[in-house]
C-alpha atoms as a PDB file:
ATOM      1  CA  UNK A   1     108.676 113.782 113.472  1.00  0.00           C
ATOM      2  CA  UNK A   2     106.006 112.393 115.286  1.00  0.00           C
ATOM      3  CA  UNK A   3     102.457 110.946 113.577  1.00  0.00           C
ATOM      4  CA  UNK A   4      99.764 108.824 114.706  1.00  0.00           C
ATOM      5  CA  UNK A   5      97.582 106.488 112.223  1.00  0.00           C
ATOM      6  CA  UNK A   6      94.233 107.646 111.962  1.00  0.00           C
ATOM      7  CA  UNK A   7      93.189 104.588 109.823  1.00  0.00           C
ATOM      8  CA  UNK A   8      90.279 103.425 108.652  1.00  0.00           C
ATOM      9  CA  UNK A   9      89.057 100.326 106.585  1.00  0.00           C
ATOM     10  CA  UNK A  10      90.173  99.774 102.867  1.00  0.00           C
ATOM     11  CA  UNK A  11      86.365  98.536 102.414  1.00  0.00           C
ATOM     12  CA  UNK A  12      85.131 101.522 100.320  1.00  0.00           C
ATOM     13  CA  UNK A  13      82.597 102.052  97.792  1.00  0.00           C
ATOM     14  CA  UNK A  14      85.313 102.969  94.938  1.00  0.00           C
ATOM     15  CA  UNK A  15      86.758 100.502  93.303  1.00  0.00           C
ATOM     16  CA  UNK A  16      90.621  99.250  94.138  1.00  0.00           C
ATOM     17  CA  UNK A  17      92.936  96.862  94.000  1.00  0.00           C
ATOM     18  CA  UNK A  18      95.808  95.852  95.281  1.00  0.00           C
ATOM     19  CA  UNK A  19      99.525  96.083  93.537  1.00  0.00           C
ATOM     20  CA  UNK A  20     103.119  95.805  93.859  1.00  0.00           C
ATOM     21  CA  UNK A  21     105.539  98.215  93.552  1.00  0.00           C
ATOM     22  CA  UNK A  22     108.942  97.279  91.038  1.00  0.00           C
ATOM     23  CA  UNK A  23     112.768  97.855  92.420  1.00  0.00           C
ATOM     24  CA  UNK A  24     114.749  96.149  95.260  1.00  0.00           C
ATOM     25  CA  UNK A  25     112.692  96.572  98.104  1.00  0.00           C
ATOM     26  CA  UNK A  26     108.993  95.020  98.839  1.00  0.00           C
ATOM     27  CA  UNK A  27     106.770  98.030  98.744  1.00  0.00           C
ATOM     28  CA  UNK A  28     102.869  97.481  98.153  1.00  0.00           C
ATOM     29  CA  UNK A  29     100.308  99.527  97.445  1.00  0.00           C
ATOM     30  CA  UNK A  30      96.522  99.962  96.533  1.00  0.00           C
ATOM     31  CA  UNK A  31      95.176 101.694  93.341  1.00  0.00           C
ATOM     32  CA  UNK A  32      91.662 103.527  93.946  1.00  0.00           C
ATOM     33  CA  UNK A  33      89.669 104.595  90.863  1.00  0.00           C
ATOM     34  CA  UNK A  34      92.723 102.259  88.420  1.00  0.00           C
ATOM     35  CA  UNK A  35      90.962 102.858  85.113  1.00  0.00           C
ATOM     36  CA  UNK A  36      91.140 106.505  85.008  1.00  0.00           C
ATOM     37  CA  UNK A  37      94.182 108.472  82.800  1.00  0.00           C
ATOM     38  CA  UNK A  38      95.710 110.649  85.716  1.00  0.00           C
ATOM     39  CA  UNK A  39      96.613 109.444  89.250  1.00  0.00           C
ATOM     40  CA  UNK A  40      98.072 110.992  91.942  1.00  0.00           C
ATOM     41  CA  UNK A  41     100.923 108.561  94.126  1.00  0.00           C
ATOM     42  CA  UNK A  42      99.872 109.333  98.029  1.00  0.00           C
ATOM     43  CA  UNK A  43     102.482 109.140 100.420  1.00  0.00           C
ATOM     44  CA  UNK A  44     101.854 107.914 104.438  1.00  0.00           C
ATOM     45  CA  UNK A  45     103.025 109.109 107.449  1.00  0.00           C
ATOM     46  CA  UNK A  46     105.978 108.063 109.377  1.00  0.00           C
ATOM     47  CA  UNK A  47     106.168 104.470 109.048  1.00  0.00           C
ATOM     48  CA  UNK A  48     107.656 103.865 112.576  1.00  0.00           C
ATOM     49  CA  UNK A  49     104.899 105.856 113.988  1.00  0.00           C
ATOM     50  CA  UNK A  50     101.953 104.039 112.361  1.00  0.00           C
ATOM     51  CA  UNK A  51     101.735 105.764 109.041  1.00  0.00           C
ATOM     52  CA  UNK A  52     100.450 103.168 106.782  1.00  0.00           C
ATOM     53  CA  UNK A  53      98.457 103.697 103.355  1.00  0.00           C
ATOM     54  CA  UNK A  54      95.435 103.373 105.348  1.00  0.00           C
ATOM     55  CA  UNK A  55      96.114 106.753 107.154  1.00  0.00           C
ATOM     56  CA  UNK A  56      92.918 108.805 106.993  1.00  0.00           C
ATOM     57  CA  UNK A  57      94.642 111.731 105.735  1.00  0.00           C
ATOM     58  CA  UNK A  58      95.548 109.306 102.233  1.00  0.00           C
ATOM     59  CA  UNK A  59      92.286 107.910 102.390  1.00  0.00           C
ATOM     60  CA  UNK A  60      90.054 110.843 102.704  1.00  0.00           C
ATOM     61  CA  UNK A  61      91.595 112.300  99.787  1.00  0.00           C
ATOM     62  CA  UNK A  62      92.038 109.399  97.480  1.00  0.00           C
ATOM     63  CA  UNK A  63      87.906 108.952  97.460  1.00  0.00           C
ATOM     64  CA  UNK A  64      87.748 112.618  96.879  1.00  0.00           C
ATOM     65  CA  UNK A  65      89.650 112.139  93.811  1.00  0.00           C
ATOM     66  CA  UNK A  66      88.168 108.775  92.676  1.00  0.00           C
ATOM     67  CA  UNK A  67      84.837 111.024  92.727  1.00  0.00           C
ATOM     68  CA  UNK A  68      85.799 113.237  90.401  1.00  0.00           C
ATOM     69  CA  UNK A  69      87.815 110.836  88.149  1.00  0.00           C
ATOM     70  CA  UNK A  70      91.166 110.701  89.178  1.00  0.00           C
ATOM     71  CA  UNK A  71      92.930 107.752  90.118  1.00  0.00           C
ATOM     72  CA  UNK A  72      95.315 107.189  93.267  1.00  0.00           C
ATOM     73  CA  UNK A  73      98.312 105.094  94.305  1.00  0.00           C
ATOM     74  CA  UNK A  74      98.598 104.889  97.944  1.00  0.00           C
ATOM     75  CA  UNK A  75     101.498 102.568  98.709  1.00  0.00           C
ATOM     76  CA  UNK A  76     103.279 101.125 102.199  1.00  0.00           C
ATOM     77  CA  UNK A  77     106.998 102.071 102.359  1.00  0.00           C
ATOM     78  CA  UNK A  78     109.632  98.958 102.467  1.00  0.00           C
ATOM     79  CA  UNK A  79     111.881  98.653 105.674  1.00  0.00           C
ATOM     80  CA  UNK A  80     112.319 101.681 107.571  1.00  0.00           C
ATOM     81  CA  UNK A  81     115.802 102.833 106.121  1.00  0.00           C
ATOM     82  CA  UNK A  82     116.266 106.559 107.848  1.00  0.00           C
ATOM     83  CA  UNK A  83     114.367 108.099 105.171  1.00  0.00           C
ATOM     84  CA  UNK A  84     116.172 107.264 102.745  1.00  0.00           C
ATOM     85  CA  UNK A  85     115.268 103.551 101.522  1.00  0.00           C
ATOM     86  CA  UNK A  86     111.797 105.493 101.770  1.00  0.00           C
ATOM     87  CA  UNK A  87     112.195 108.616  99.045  1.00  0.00           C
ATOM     88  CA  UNK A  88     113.715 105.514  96.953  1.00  0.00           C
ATOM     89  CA  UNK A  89     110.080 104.173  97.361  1.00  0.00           C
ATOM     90  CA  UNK A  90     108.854 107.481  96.572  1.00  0.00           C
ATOM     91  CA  UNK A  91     110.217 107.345  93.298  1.00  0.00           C
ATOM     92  CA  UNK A  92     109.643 103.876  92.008  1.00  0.00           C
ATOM     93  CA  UNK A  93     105.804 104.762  93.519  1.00  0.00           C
ATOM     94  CA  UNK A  94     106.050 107.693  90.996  1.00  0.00           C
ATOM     95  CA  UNK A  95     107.690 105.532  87.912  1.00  0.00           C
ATOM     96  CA  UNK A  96     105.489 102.801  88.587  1.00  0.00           C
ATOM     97  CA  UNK A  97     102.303 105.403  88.001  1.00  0.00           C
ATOM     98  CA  UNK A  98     104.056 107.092  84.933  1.00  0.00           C
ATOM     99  CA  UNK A  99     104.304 103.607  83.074  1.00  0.00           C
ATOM    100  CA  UNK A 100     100.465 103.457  83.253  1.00  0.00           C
ATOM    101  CA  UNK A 101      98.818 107.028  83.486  1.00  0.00           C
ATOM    102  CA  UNK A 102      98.818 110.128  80.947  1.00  0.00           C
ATOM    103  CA  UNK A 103      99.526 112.698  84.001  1.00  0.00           C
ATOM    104  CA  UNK A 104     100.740 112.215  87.735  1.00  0.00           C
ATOM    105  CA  UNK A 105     100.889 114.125  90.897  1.00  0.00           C
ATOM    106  CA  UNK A 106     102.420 113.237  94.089  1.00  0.00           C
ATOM    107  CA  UNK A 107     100.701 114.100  97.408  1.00  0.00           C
ATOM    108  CA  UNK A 108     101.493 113.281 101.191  1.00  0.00           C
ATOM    109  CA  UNK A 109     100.888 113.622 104.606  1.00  0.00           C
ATOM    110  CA  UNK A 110     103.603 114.970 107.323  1.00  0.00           C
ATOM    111  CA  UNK A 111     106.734 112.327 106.588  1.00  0.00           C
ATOM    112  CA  UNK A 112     104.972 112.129 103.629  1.00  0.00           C
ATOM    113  CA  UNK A 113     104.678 115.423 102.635  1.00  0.00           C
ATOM    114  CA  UNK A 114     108.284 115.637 102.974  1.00  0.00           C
ATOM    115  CA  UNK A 115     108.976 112.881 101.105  1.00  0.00           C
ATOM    116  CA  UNK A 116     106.786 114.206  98.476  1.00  0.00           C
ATOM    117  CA  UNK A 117     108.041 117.045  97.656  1.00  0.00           C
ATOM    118  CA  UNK A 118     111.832 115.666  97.709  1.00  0.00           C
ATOM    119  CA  UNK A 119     110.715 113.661  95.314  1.00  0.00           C
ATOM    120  CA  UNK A 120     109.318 116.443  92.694  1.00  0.00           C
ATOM    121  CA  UNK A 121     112.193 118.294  93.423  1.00  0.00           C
ATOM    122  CA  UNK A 122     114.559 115.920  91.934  1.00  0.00           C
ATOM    123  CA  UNK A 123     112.971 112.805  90.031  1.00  0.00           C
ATOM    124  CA  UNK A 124     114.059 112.281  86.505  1.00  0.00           C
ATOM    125  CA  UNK A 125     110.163 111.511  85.765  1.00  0.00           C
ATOM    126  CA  UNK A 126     107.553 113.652  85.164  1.00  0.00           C
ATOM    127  CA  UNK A 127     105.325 114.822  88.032  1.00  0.00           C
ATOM    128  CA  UNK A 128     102.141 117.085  87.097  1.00  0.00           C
ATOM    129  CA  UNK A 129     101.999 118.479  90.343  1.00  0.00           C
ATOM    130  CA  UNK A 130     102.938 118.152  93.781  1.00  0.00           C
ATOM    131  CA  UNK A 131     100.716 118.997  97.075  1.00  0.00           C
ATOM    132  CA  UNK A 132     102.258 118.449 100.647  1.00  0.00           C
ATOM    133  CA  UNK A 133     100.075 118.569 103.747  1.00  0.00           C
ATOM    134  CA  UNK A 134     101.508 119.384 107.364  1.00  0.00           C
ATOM    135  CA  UNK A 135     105.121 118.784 105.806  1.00  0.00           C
ATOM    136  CA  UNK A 136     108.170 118.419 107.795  1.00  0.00           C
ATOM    137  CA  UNK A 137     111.433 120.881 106.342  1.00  0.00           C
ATOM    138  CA  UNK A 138     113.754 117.674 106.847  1.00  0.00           C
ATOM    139  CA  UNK A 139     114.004 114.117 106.796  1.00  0.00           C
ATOM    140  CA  UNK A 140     117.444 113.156 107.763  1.00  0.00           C
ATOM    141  CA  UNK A 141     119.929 114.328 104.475  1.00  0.00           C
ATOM    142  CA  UNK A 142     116.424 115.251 102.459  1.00  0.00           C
ATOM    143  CA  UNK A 143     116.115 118.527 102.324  1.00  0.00           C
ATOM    144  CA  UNK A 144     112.428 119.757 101.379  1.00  0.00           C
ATOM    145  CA  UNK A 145     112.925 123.232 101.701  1.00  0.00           C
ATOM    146  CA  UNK A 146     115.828 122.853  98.633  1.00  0.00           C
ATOM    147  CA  UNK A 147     113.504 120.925  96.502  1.00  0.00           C
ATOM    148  CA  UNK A 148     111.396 123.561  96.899  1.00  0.00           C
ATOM    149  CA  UNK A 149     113.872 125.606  94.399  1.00  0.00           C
ATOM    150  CA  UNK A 150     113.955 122.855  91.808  1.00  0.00           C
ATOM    151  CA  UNK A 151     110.279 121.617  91.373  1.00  0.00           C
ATOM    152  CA  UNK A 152     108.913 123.132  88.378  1.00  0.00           C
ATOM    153  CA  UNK A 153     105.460 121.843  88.418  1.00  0.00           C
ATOM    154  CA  UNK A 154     102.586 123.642  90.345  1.00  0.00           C
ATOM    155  CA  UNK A 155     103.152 122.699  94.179  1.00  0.00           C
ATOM    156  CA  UNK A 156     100.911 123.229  97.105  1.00  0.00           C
ATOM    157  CA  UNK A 157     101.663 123.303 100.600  1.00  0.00           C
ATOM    158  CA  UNK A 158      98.900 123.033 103.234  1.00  0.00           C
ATOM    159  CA  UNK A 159      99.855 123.172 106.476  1.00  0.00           C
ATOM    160  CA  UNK A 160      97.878 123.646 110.006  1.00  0.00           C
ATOM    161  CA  UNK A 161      98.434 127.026 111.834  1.00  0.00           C
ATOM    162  CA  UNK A 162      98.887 125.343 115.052  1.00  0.00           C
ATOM    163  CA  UNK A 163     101.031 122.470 114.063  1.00  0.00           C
ATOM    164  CA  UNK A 164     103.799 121.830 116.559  1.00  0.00           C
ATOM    165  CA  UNK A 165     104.778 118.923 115.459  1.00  0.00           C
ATOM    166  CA  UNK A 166     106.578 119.315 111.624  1.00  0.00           C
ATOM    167  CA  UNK A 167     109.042 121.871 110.907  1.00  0.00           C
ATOM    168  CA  UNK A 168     106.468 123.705 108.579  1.00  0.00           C
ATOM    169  CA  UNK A 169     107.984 126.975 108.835  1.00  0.00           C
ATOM    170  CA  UNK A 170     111.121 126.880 106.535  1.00  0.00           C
ATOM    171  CA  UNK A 171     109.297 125.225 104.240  1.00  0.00           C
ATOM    172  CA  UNK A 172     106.339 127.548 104.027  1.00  0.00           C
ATOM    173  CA  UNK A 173     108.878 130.880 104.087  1.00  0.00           C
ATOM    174  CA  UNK A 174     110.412 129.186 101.024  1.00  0.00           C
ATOM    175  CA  UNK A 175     107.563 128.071  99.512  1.00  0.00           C
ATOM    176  CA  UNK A 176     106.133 131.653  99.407  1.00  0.00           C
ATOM    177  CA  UNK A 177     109.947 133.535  98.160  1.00  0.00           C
ATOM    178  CA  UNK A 178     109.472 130.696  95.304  1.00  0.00           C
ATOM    179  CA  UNK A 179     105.854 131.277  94.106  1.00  0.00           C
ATOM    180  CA  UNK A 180     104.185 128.266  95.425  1.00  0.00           C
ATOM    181  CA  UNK A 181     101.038 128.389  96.416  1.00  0.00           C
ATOM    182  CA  UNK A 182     100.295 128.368 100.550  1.00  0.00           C
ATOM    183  CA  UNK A 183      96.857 126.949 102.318  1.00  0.00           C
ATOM    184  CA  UNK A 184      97.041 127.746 106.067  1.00  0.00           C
ATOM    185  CA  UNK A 185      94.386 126.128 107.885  1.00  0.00           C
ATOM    186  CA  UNK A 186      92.954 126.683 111.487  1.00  0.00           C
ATOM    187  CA  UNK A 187      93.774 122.938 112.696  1.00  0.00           C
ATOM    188  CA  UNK A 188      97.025 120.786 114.360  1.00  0.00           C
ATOM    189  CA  UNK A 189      99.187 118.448 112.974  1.00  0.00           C
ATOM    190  CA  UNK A 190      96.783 116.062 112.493  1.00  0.00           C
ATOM    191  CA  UNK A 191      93.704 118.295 111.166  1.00  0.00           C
ATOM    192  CA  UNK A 192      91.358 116.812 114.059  1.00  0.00           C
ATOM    193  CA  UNK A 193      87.563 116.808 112.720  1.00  0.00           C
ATOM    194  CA  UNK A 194      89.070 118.728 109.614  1.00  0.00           C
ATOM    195  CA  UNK A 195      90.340 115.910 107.417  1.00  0.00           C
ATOM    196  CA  UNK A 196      87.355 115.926 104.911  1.00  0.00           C
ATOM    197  CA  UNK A 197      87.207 119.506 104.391  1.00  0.00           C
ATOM    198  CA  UNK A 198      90.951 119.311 103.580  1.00  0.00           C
ATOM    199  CA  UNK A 199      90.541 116.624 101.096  1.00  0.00           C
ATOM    200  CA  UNK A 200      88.619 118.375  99.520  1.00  0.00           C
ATOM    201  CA  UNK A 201      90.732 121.556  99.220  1.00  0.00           C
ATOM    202  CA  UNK A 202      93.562 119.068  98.340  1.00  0.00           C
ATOM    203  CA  UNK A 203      91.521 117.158  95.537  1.00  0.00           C
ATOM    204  CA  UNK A 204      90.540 120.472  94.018  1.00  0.00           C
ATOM    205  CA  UNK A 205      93.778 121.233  93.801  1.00  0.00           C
ATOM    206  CA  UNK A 206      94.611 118.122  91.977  1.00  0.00           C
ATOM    207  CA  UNK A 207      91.764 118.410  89.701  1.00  0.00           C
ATOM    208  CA  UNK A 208      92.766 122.136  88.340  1.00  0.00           C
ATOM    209  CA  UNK A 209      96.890 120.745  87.504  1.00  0.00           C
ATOM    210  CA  UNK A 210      95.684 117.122  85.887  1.00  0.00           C
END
């Protein structure tokens, strides 16, 4: 799966801070809005093609949040490990948030998404909600479009009409036979000149589940 790092400077209005992530490997990460009670973990992009937790798809979301009083982990994944070092990630991301908020969701961008969703599908700790945007059906042995069958928490799955980049189709034919909610949006891959509208379609979903 391909991505490209439409970053931007951490230098925003909302408060943050920077923290580190428990477990084996070194994964870091930056907490916007850290005094509220939910939070949402965000997920980057493929690390080996950019994706950092400065990707403007994390971003753009997290301060739409943080507006509306929601808190946000973003976090950088450890050494690329095939995808699989990274859903470990994933999941100490999501523990990590669940030690120190009432209610958590899990949101991410392409790899991301993917890795979000695998993630609600079978972590032992308890995700609010789930929303994946321009999600890829595979990553490696991580199967999204089975997780799809096991996440019992309201999911969302944006994805852009004429993405030819991420597998989206499985996972959206799935997503619809198992009651998930679908947001198909007139944009690529990488929602070009979009990305604030769909923050704030992604936020609002947040804000109704937390």
């Amino acid at each position: 799966m391909t991505d490209h790092n439409g970053s931007e400077s951490e230098d925003t209005p909302t408060e943050s801070e920077p923290v580190l992530i428990g477990g084996a490997r070194d994964v870091r990460g930056t907490v916007t809005a850290p005094e509220e009670t939910a939070c949402v973990v965000a997920c980057p992009p493929h690390p080996q093609m950019g994706g950092t937790r400065t990707d403007q798809r994390l971003t753009a979301v997290t301060d739409a949040l943080a507006a509306t009083g929601v808190a946000a982990l973003r976090f950088d994944y450890g050494e690329w490990d095939e995808g699989r070092g990274e859903h470990t990630d994933t999941l100490n991301a999501i523990a990590w948030a669940n030690e120190r908020y009432e209610r958590v969701g899990v949101y991410g961008f392409s790899f991301g998404g993917t890795l979000a969703l695998v993630a609600a599908g079978h972590s032992d700790t308890d995700v609010a909600c789930v929303c994946a945007l321009a999600p890829g059906a595979r990553i490696g042995e991580l199967d999204a479009v089975n997780a799809l069958q096991t996440i019992d928490c309201p999911t969302q799955i944006v994805y852009g009409e004429r993405d030819t980049t991420a597998d989206w189709e499985p996972l959206v034919d799935r997503a619809i036979e198992t009651d998930h909610t679908v947001l198909e949006v007139s944009a690529d891959h990488f929602f070009v000149g979009q990305t604030e509208r769909v923050a704030e379609q992604v936020s609002t979903f947040f804000q109704n589940e937390l």
